[in-house]
C-alpha atoms as a PDB file:
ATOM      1  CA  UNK A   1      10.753  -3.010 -45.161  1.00  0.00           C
ATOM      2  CA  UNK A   2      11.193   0.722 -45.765  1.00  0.00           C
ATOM      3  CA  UNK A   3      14.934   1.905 -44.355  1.00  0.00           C
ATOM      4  CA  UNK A   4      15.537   5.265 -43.797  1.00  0.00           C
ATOM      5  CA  UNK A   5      19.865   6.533 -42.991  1.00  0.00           C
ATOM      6  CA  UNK A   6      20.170   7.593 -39.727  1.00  0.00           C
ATOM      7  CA  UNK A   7      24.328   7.709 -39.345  1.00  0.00           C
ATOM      8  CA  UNK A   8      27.572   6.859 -40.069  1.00  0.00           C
ATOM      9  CA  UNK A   9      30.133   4.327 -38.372  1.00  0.00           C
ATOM     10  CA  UNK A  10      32.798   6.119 -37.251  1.00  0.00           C
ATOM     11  CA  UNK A  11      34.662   3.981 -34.669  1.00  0.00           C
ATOM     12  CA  UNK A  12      34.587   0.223 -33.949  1.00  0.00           C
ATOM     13  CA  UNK A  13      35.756  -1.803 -30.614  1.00  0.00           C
ATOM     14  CA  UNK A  14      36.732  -5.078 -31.199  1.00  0.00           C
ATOM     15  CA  UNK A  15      36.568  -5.794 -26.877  1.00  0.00           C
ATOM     16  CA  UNK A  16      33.871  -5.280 -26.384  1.00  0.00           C
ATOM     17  CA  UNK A  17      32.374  -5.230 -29.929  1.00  0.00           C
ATOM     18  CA  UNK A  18      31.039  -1.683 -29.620  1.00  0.00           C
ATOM     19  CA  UNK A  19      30.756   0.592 -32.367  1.00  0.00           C
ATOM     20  CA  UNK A  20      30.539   4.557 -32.417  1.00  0.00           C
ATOM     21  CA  UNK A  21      27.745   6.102 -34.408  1.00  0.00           C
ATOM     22  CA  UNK A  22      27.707   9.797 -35.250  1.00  0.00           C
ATOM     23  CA  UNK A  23      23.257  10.267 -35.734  1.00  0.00           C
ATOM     24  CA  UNK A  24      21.516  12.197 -38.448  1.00  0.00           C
ATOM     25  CA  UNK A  25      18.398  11.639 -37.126  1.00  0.00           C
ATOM     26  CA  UNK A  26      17.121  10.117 -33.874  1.00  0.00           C
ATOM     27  CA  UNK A  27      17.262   6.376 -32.426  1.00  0.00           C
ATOM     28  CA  UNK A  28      15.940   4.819 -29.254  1.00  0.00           C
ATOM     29  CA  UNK A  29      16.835   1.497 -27.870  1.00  0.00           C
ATOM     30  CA  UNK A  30      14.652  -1.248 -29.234  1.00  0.00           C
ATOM     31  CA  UNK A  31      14.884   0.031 -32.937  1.00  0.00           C
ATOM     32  CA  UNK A  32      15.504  -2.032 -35.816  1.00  0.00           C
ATOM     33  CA  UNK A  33      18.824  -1.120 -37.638  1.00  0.00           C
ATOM     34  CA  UNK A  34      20.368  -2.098 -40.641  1.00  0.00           C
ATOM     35  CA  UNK A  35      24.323  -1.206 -41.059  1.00  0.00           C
ATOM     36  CA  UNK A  36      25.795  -1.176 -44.691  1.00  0.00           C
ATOM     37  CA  UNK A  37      28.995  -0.942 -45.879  1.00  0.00           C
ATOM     38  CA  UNK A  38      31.366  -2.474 -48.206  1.00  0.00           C
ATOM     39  CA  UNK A  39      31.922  -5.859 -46.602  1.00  0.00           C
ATOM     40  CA  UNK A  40      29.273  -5.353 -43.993  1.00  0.00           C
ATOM     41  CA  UNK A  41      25.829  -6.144 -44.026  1.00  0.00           C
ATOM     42  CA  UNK A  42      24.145  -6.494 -40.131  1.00  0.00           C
ATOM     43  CA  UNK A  43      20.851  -6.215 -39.113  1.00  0.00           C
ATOM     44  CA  UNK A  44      20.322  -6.196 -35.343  1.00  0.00           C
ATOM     45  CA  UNK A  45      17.613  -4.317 -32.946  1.00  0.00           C
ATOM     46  CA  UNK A  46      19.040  -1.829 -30.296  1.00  0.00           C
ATOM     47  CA  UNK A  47      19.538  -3.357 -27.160  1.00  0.00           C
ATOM     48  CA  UNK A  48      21.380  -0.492 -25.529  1.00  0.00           C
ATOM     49  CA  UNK A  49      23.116   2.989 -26.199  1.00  0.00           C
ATOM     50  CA  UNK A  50      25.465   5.178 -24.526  1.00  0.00           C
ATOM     51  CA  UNK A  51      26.981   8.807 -24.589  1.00  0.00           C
ATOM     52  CA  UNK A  52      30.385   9.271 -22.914  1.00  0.00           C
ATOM     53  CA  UNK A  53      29.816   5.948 -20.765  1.00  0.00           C
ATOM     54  CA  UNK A  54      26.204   6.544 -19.625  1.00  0.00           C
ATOM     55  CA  UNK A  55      23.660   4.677 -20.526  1.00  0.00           C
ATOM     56  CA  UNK A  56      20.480   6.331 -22.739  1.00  0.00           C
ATOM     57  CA  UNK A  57      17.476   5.372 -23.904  1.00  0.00           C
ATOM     58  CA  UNK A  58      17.361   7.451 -26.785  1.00  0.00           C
ATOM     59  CA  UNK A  59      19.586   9.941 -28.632  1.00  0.00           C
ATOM     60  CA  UNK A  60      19.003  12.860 -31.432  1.00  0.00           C
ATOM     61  CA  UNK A  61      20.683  14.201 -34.478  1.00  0.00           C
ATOM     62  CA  UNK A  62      24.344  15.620 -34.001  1.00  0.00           C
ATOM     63  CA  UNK A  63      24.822  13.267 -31.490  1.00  0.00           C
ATOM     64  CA  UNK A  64      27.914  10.143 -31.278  1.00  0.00           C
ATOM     65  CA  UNK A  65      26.715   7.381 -29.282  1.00  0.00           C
ATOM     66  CA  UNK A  66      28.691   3.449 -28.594  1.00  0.00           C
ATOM     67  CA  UNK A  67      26.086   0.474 -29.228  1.00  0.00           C
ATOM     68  CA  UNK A  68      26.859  -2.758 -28.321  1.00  0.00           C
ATOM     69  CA  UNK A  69      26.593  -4.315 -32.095  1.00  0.00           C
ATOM     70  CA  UNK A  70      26.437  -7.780 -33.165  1.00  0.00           C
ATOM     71  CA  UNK A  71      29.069  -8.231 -35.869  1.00  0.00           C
ATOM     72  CA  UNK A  72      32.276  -6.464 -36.962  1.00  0.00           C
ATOM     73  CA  UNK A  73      30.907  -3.169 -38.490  1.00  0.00           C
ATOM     74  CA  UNK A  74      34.155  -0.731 -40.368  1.00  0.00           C
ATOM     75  CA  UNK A  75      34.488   3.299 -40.406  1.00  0.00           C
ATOM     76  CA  UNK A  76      32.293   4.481 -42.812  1.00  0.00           C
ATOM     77  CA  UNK A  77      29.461   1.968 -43.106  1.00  0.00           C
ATOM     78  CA  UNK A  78      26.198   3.341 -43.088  1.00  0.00           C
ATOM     79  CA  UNK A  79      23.758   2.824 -40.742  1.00  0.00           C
ATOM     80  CA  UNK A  80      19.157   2.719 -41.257  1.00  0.00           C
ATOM     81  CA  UNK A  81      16.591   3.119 -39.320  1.00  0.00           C
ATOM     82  CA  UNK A  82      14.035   0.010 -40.779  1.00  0.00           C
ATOM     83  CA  UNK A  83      10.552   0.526 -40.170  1.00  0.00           C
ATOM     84  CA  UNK A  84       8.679  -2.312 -39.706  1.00  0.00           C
END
């Protein structure tokens, strides 16, 4: 499956397990992403997003949005877009 890099990690919750994600290019809830890093390799669909605390549907480039993600996730780690 083709993945294409949509944004960075750049903050991490561990309650709740929430991580910030500055975007490159846009997402939309229900996508299929695939975070990378050093130690981290999670694949998980989108179930929801938010900017400053209020729930979205979908978000564009330049934008920092939380996600509610399924596995510990570090600064830095790369996030895709995978296109199925």
């Amino acid at each position: 499956m083709p993945e294409t890099m949509i944004g960075k990690i750049n903050e991490f919750f561990a309650k709740p397990v929430v991580a910030g994600v500055e975007l490159s290019a846009p997402l939309k809830a229900g996508d299929l992403i695939h975070i990378i890093g050093h130690t981290t390799d999670v694949l998980m669909t989108v179930q929801s997003m938010q900017i400053d605390n209020a729930e979205v549907s979908q978000a564009g480039a330049g934008q920092s949005i939380g996600i509610k993600v399924t596995d510990r996730v570090r600064r830095g780690d790369t996030v895709y877009k995978v296109s199925v």
